[in-house]
N, C-alpha and C. Protein backbone atom coordinates (compact mmCIF):
# COMPACT_ATOMS: atom_id res chain seq x y z
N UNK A 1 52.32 -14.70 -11.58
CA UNK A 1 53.19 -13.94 -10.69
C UNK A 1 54.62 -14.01 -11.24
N UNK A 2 54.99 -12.73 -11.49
CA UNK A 2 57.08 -12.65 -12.20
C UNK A 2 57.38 -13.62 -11.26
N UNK A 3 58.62 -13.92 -11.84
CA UNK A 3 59.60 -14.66 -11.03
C UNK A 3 60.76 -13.77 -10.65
N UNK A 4 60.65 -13.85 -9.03
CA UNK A 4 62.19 -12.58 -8.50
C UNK A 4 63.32 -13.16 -8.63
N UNK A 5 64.14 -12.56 -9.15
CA UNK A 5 65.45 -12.57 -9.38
C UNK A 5 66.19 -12.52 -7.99
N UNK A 6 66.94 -13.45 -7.71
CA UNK A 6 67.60 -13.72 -5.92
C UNK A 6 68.88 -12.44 -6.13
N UNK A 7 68.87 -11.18 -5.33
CA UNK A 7 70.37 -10.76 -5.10
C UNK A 7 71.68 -11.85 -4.42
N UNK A 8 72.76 -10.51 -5.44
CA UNK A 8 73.66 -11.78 -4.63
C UNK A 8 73.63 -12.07 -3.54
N UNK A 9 73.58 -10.81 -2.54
CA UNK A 9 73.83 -11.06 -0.82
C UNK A 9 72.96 -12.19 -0.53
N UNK A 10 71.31 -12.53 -1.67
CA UNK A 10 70.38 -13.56 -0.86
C UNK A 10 70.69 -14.80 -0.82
N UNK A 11 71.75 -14.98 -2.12
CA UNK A 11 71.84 -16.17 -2.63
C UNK A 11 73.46 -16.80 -1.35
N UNK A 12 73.86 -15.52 -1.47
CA UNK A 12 74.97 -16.44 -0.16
C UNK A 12 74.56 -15.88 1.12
N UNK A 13 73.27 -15.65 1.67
CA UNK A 13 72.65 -15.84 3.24
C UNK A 13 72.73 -16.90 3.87
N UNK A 14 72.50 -18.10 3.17
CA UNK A 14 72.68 -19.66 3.72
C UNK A 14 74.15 -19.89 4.12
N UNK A 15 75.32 -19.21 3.90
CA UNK A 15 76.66 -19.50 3.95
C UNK A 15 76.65 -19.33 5.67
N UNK A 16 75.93 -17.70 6.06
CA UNK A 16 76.57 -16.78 7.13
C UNK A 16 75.94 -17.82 7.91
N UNK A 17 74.17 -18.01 7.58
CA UNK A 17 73.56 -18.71 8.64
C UNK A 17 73.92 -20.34 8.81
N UNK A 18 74.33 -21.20 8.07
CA UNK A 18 75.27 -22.27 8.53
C UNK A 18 75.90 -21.42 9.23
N UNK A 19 77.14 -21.06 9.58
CA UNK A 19 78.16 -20.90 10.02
C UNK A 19 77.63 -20.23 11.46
N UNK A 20 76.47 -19.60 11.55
CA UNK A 20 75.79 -19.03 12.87
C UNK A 20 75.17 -20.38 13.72
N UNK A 21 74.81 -21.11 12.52
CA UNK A 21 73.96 -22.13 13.31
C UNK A 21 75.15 -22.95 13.76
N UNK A 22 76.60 -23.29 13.49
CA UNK A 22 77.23 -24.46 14.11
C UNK A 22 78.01 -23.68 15.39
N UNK A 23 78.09 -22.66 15.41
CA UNK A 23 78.78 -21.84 16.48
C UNK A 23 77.32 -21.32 17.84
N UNK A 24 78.40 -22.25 18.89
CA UNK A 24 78.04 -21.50 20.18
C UNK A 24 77.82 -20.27 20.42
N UNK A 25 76.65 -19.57 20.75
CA UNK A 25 76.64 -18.62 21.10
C UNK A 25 76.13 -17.62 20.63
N UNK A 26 75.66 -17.96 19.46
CA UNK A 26 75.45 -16.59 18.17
C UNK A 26 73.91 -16.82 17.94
N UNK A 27 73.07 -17.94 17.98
CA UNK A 27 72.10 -17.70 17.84
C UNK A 27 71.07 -16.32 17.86
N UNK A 28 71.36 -15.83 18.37
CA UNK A 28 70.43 -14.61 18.39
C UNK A 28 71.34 -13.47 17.63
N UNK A 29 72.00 -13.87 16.30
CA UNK A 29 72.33 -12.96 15.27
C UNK A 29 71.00 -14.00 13.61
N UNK A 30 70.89 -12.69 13.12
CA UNK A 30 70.08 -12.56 11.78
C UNK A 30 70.77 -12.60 11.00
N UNK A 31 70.42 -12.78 9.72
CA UNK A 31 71.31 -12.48 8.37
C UNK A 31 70.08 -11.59 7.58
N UNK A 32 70.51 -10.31 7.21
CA UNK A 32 69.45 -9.68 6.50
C UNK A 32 70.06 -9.17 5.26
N UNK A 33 69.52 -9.81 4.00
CA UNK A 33 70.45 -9.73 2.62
C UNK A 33 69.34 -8.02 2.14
N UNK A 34 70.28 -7.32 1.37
CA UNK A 34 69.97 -6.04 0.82
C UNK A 34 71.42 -6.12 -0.47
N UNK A 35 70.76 -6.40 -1.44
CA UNK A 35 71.19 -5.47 -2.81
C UNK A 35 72.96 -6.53 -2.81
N UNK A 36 73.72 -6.01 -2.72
CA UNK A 36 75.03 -6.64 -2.13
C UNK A 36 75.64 -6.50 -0.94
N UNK A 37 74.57 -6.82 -0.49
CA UNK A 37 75.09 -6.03 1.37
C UNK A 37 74.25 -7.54 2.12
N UNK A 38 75.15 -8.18 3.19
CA UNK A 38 74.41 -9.28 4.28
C UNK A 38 74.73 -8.39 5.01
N UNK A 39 73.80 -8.09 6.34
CA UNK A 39 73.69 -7.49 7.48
C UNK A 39 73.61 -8.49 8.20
N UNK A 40 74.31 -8.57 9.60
CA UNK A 40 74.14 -9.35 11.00
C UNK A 40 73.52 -8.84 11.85
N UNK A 41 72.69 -8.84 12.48
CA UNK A 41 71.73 -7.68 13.52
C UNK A 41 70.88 -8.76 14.37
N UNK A 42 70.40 -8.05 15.54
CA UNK A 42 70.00 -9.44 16.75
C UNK A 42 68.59 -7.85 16.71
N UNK A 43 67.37 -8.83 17.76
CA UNK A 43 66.38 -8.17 17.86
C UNK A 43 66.55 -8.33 19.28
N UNK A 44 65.90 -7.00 19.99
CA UNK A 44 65.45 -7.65 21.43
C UNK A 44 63.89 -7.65 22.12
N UNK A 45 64.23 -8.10 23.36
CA UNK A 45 62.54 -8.10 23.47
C UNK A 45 61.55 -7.33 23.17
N UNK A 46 62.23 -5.68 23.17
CA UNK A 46 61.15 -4.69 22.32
C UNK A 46 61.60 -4.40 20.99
N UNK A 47 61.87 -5.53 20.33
CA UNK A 47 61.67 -5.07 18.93
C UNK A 47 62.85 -3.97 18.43
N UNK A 48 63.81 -3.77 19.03
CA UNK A 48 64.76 -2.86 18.40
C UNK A 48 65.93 -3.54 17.89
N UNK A 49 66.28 -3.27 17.05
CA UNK A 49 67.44 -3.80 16.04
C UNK A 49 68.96 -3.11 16.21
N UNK A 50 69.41 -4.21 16.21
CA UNK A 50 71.08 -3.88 16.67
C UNK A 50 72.04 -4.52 15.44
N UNK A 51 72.42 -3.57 14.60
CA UNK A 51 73.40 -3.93 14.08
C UNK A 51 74.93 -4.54 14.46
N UNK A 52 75.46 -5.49 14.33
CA UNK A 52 76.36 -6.02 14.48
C UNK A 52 77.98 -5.88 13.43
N UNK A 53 77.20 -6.38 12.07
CA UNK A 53 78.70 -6.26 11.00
C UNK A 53 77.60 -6.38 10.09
N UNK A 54 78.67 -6.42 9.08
CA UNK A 54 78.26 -6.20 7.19
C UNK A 54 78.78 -6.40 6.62
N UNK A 55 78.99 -7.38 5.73
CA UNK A 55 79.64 -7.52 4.13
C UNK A 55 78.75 -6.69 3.11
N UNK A 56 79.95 -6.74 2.48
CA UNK A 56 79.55 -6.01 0.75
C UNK A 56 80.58 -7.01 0.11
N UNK A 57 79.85 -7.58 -0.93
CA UNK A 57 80.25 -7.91 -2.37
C UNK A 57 81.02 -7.48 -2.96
N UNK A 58 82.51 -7.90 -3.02
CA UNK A 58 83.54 -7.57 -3.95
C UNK A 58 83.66 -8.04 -5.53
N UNK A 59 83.15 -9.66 -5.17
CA UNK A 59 84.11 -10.44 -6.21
C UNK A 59 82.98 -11.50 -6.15
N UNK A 60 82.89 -12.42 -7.11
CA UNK A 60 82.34 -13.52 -6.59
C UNK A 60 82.19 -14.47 -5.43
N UNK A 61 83.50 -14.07 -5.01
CA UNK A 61 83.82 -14.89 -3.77
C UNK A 61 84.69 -13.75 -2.55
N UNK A 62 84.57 -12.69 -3.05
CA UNK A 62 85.69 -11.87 -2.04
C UNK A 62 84.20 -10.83 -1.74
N UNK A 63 84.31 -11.12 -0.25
CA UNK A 63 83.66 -9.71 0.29
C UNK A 63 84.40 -8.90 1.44
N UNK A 64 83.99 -7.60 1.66
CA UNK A 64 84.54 -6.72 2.71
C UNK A 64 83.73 -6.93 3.93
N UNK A 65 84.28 -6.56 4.75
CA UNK A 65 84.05 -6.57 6.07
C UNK A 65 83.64 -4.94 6.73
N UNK A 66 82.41 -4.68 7.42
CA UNK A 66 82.30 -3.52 7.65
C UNK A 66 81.60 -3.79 9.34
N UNK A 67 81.81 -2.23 10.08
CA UNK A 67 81.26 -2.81 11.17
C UNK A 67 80.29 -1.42 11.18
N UNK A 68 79.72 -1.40 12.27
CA UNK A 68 78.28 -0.19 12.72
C UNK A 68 79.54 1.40 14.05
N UNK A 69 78.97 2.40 12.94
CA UNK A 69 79.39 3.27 13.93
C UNK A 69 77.96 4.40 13.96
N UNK A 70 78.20 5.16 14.93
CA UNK A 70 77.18 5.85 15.28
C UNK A 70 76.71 6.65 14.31
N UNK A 71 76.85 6.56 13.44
CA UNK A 71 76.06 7.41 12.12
C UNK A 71 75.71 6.67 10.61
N UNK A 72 76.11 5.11 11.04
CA UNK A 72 76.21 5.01 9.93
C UNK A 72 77.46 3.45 9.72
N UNK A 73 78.17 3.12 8.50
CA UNK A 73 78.80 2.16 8.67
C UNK A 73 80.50 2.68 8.16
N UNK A 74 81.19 1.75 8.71
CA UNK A 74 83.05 2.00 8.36
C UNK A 74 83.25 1.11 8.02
N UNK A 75 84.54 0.75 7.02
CA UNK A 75 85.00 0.19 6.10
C UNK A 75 86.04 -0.53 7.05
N UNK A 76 86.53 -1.75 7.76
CA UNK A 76 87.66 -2.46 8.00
C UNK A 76 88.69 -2.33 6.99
N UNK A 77 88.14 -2.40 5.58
CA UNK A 77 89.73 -2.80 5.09
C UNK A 77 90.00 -4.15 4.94
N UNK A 78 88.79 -5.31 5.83
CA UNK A 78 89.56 -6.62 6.10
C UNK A 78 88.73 -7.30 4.50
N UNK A 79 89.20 -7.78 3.95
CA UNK A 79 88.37 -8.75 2.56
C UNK A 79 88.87 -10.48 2.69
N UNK A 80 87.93 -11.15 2.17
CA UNK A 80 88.00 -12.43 2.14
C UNK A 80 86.31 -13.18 1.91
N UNK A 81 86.74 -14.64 1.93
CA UNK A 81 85.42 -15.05 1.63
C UNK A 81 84.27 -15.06 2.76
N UNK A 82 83.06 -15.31 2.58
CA UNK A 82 82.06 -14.92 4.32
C UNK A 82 82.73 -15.67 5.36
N UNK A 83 83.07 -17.06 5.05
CA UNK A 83 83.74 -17.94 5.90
C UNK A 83 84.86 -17.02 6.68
N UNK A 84 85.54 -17.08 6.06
CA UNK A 84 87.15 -15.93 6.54
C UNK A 84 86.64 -14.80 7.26
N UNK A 85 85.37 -14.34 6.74
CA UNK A 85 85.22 -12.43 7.56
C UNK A 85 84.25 -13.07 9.32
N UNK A 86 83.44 -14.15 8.76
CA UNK A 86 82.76 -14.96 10.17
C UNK A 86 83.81 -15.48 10.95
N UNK A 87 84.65 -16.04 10.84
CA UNK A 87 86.10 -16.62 11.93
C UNK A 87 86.79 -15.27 12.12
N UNK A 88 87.16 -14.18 10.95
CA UNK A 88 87.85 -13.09 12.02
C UNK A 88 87.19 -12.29 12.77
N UNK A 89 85.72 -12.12 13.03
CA UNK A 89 84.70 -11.35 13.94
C UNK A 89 84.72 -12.65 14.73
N UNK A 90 84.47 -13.60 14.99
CA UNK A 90 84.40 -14.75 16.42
C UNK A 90 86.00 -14.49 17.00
N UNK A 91 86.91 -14.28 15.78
CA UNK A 91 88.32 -14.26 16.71
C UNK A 91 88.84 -13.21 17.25
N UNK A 92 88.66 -12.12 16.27
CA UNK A 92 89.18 -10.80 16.35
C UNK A 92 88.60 -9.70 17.50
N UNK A 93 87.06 -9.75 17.05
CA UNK A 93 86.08 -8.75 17.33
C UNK A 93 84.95 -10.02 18.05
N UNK A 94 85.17 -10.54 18.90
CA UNK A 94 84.48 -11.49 19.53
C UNK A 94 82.81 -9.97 20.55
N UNK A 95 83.19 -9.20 20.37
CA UNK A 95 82.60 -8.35 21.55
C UNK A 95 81.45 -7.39 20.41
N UNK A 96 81.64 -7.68 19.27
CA UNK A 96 80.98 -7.16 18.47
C UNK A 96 79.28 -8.29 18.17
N UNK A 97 79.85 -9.21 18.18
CA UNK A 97 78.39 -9.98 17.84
C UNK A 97 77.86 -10.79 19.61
N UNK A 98 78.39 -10.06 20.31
CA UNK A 98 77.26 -10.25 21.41
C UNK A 98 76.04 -9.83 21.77
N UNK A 99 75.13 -10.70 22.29
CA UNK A 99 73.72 -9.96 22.55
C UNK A 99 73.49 -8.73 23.39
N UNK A 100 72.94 -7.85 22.82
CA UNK A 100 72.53 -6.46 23.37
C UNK A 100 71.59 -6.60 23.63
């Protein structure tokens, strides 16, 4: 069996989910890695998926910050490391990663 090659987003999934697991409240957010993209998204009891936020891969260490609009995704503008974009959505945009 090949051996898969980890994308970047997979290889820093463990960053978002520490940082989900020590914070109150967030449990019922996901980390779903795609290509250079981590997605945050919660499930509910029927199985429908709610996007929350999104990084994309800048830099080795610099990613963007994106959030969910009705067609699709928008660009913040905000960059920094996952740490930095996870504390300004708990501080900033606290109403964005609540359970739906």
């Amino acid at each position: 069996m090949p051996h898969k090659t980890k994308t970047k987003a997979e290889m820093s999934k463990g960053t978002v989910e520490h940082f989900l697991m020590e914070r109150e409240g967030l449990s019922h957010l996901k980390v779903r890695p795609r290509g250079d993209l981590l997605t945050l998204e919660s499930v509910d009891e029927f199985e429908n998926i709610y996007p929350h936020a999104r990084f994309r891969k800048k830099s080795p260490h610099k990613w963007s910050l994106e959030m969910p609009v009705k067609n699709g995704w928008e660009t913040t503008f905000i960059e920094g490391t996952l740490v930095d974009l996870m504390e300004t959505l708990v501080k900033q945009f606290p109403w964005i990663l609540t359970s739906r």
